[in-house]
PDB file of N, CA and C in Angstrom:
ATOM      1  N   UNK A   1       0.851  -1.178   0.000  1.00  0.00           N
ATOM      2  CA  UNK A   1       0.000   0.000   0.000  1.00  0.00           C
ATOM      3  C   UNK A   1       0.894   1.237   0.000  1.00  0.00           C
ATOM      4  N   UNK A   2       0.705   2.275  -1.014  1.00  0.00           N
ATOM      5  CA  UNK A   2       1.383   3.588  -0.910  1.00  0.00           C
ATOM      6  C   UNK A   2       0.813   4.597  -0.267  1.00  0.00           C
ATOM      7  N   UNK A   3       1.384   4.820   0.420  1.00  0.00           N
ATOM      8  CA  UNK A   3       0.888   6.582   1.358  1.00  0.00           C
ATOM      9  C   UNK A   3       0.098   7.749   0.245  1.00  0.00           C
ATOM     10  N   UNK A   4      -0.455   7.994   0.656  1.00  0.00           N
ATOM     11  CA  UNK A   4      -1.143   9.179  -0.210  1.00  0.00           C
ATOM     12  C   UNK A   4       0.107  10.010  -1.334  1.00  0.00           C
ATOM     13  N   UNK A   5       0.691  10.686  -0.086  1.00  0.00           N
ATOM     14  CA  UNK A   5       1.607  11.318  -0.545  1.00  0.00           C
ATOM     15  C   UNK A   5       2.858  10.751  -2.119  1.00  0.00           C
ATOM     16  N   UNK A   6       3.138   9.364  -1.420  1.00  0.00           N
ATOM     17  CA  UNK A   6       4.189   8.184  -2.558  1.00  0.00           C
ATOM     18  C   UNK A   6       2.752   8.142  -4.234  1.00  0.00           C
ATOM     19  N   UNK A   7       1.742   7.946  -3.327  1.00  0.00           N
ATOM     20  CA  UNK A   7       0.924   7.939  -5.064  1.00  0.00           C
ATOM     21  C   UNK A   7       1.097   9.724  -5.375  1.00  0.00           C
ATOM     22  N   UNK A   8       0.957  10.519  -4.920  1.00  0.00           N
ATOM     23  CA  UNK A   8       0.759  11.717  -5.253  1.00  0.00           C
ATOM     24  C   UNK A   8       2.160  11.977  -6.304  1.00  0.00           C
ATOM     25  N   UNK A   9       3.141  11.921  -5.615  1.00  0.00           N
ATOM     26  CA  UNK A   9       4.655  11.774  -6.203  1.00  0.00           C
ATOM     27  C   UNK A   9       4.188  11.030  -7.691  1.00  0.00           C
ATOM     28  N   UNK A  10       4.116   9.760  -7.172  1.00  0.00           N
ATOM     29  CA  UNK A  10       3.692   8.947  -8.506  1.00  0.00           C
ATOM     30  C   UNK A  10       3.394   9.193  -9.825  1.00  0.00           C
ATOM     31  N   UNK A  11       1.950   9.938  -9.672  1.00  0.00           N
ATOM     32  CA  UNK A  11       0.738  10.726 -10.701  1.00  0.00           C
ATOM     33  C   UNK A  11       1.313  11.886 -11.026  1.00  0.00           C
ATOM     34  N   UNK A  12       2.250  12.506 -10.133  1.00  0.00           N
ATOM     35  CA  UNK A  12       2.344  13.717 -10.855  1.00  0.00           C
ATOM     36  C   UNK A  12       3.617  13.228 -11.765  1.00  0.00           C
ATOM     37  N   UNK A  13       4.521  12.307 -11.148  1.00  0.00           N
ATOM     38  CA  UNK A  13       5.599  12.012 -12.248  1.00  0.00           C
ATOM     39  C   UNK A  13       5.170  11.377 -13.448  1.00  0.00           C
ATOM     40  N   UNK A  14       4.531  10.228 -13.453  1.00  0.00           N
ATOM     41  CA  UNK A  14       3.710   9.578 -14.676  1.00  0.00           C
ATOM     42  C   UNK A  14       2.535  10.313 -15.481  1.00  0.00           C
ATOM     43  N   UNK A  15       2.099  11.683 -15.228  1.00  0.00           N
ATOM     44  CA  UNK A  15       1.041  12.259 -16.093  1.00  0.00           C
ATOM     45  C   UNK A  15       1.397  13.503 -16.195  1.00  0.00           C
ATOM     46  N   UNK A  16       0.958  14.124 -17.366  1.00  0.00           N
ATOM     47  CA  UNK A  16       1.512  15.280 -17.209  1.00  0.00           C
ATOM     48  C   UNK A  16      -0.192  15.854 -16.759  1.00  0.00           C
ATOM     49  N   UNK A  17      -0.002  17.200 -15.739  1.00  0.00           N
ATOM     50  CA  UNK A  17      -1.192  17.803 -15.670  1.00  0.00           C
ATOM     51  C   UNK A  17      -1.159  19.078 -16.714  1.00  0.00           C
ATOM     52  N   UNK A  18      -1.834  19.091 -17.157  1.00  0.00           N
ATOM     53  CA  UNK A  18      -2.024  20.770 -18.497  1.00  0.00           C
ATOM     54  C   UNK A  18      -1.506  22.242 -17.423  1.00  0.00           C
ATOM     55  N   UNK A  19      -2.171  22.095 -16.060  1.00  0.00           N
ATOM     56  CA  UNK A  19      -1.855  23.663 -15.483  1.00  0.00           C
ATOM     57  C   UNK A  19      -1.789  22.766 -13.717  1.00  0.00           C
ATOM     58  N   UNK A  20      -1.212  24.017 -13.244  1.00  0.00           N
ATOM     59  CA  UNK A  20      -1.285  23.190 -11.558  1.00  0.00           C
ATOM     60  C   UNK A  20      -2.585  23.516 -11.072  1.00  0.00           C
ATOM     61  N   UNK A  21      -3.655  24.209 -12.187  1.00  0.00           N
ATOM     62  CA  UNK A  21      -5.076  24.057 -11.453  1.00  0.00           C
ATOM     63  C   UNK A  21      -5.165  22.856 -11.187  1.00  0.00           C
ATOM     64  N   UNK A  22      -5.061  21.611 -12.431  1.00  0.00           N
ATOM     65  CA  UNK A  22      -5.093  20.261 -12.678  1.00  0.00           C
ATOM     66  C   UNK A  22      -4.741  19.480 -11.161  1.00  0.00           C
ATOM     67  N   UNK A  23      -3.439  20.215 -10.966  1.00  0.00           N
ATOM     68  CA  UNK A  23      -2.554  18.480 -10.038  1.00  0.00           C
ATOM     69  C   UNK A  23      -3.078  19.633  -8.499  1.00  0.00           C
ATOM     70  N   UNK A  24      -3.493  20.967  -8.247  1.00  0.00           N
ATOM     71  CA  UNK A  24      -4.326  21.256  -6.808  1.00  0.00           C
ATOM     72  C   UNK A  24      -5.955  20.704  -6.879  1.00  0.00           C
ATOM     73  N   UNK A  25      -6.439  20.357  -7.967  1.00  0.00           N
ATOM     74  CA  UNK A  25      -7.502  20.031  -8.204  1.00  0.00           C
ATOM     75  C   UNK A  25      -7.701  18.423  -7.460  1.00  0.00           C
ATOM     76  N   UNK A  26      -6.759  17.778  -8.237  1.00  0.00           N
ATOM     77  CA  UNK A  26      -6.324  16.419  -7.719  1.00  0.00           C
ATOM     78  C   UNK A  26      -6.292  15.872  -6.383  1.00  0.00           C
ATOM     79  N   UNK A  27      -5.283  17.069  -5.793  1.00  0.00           N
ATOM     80  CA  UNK A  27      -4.765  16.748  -4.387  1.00  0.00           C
ATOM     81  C   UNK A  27      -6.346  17.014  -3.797  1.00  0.00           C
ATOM     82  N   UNK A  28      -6.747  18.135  -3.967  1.00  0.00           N
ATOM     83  CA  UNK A  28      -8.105  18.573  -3.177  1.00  0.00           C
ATOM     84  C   UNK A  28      -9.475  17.459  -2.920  1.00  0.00           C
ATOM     85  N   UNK A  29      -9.499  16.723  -4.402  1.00  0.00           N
ATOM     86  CA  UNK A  29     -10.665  15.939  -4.314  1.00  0.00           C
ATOM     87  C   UNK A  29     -10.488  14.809  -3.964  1.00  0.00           C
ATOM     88  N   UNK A  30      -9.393  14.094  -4.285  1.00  0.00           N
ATOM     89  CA  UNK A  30      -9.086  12.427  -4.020  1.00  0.00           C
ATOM     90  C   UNK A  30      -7.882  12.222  -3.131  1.00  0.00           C
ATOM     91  N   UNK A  31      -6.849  13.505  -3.082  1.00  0.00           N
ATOM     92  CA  UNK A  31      -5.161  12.905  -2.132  1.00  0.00           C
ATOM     93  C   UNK A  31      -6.025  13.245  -0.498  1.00  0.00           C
ATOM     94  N   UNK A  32      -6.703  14.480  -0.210  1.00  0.00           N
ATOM     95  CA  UNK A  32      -7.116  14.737   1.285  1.00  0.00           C
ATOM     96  C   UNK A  32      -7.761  13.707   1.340  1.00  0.00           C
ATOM     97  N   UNK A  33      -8.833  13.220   1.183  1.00  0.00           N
ATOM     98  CA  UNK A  33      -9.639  11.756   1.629  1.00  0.00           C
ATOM     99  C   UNK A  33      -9.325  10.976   1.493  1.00  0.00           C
ATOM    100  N   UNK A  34      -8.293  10.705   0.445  1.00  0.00           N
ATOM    101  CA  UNK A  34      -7.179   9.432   0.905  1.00  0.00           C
ATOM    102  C   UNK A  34      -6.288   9.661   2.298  1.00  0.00           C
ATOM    103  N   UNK A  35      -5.497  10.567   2.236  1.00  0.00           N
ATOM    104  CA  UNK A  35      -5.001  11.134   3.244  1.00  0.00           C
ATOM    105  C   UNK A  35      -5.471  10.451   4.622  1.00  0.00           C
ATOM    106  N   UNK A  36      -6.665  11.373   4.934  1.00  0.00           N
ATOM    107  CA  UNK A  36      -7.706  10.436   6.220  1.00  0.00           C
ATOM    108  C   UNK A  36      -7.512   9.514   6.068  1.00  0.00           C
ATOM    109  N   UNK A  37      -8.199   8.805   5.240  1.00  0.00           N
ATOM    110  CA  UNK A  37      -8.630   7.357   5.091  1.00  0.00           C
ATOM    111  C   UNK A  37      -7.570   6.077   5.753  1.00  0.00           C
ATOM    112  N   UNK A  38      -6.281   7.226   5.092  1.00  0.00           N
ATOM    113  CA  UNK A  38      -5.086   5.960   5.755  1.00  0.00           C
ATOM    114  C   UNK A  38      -4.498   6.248   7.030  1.00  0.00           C
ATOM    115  N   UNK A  39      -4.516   7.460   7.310  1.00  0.00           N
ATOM    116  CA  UNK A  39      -4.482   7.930   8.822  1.00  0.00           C
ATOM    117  C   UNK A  39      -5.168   7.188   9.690  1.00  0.00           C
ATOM    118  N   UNK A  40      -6.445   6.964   9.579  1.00  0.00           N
ATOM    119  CA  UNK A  40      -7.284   6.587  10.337  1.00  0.00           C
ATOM    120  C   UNK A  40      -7.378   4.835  10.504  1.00  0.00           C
ATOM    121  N   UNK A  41      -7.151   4.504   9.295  1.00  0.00           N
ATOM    122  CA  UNK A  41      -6.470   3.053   9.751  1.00  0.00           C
ATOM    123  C   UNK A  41      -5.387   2.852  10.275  1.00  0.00           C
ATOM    124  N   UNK A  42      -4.155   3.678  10.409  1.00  0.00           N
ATOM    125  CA  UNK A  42      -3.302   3.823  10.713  1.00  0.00           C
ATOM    126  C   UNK A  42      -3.514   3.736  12.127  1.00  0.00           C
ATOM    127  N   UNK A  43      -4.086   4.659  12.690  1.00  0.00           N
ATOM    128  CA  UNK A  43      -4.695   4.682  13.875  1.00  0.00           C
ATOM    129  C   UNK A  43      -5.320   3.355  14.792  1.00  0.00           C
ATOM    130  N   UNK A  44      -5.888   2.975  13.893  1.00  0.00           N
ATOM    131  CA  UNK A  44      -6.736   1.723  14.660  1.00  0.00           C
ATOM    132  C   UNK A  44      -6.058   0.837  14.460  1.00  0.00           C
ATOM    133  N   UNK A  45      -4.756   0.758  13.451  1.00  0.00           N
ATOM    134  CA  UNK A  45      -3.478  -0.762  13.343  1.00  0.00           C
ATOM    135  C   UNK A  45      -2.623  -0.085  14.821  1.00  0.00           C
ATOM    136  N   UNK A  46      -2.519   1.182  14.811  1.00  0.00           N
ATOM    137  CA  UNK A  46      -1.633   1.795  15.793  1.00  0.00           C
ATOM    138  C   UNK A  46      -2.050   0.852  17.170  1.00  0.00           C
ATOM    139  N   UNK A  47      -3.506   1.292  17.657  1.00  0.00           N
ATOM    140  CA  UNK A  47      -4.279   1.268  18.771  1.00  0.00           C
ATOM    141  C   UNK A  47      -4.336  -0.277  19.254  1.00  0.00           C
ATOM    142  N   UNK A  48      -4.168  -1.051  18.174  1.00  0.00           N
ATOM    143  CA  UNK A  48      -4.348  -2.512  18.030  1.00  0.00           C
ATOM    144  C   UNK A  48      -2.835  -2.942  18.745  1.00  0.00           C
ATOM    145  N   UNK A  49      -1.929  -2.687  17.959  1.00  0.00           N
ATOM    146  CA  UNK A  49      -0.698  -3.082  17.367  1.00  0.00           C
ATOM    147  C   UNK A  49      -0.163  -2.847  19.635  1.00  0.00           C
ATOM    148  N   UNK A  50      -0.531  -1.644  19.957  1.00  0.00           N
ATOM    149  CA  UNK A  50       0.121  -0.994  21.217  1.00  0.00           C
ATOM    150  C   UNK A  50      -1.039  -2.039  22.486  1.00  0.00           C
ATOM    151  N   UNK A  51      -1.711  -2.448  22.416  1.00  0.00           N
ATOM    152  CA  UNK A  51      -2.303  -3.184  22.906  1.00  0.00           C
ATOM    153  C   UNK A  51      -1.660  -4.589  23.593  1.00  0.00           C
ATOM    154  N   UNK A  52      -0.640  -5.132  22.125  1.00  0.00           N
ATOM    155  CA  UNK A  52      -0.407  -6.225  21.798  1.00  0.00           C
ATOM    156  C   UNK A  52       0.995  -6.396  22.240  1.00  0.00           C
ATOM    157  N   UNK A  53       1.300  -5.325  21.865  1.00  0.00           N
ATOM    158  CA  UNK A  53       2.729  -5.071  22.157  1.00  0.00           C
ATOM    159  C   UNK A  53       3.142  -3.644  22.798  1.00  0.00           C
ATOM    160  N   UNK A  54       3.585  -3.360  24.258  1.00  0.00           N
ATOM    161  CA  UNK A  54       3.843  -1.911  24.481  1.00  0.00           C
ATOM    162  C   UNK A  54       5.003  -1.575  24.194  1.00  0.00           C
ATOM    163  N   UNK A  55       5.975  -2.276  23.717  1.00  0.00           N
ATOM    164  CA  UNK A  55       7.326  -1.830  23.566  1.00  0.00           C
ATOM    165  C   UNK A  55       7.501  -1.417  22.471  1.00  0.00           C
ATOM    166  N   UNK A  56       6.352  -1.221  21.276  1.00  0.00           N
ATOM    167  CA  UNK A  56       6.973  -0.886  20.159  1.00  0.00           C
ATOM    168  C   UNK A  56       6.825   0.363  20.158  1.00  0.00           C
ATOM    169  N   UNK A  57       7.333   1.622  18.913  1.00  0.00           N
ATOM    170  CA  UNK A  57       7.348   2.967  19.007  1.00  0.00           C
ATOM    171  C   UNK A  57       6.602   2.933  17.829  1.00  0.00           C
ATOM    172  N   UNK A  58       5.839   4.614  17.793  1.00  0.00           N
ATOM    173  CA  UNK A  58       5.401   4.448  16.929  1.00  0.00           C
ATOM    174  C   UNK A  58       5.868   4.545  15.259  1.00  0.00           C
ATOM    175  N   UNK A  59       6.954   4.988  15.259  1.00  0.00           N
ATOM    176  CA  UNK A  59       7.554   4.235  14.354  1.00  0.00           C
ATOM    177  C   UNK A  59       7.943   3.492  13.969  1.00  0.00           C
ATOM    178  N   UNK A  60       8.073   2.756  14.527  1.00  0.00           N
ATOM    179  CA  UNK A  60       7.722   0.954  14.588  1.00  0.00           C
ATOM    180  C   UNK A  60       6.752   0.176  13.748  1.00  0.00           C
ATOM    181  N   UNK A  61       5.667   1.178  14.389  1.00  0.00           N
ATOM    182  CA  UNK A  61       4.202   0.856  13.867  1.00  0.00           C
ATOM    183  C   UNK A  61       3.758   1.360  12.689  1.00  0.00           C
ATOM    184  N   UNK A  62       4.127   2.469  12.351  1.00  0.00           N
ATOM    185  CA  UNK A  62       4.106   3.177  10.850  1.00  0.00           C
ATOM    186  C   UNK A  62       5.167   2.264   9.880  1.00  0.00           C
ATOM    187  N   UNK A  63       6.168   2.070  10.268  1.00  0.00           N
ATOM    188  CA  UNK A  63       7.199   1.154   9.018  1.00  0.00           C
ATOM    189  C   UNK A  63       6.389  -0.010   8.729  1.00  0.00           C
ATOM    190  N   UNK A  64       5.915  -0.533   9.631  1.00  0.00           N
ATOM    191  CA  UNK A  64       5.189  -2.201   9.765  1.00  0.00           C
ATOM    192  C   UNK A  64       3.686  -2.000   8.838  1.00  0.00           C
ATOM    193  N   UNK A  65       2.818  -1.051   9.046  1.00  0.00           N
ATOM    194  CA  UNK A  65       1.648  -0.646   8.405  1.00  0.00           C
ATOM    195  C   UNK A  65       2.043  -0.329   6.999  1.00  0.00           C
ATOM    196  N   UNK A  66       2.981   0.644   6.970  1.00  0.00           N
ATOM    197  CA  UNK A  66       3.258   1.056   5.219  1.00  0.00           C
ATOM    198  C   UNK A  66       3.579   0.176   4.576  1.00  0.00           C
ATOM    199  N   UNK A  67       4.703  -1.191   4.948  1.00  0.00           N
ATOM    200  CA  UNK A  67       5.238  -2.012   4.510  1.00  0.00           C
ATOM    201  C   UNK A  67       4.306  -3.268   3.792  1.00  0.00           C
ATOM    202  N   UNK A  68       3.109  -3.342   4.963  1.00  0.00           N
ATOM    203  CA  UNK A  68       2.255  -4.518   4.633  1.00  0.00           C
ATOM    204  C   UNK A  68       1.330  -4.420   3.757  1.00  0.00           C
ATOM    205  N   UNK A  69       1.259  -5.299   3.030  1.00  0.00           N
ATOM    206  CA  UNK A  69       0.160  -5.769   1.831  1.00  0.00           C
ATOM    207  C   UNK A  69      -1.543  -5.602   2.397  1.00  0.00           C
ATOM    208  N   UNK A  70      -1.874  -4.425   1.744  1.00  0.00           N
ATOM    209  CA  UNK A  70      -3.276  -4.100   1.979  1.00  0.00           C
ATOM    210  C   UNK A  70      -3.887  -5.041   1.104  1.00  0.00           C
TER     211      UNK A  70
END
């Protein structure tokens, strides 16, 4: 699974947009609610993950979430 941001990188390298109305247009309608979307699971793998295990950091928990196969 890619972070909002790694697809954002992505799309703008693989397409060209005509004007940066195009690629703020982009970010505005589909990268912010992606954004959430993975935050918030992020959150509840976080909430899970610290439950299970207290010794990990949360960077720990972010490398382990980004890494794994959604």
């Amino acid at each position: 699974m890619k972070t909002p941001m790694q697809e954002l990188i992505d799309k703008i390298n693989n397409e060209e947009f005509d004007h940066l109305d195009d690629c703020k247009m982009f970010i505005q309608e589909y990268m912010l609610e992606k954004e959430r979307e993975v935050m918030c699971e992020f959150a509840w793998e976080y909430e899970r993950e610290c439950r299970i295990n207290l010794n990990r950091s949360i960077e720990d928990c972010w490398d382990k979430f980004n890494t794994e196969e959604k």
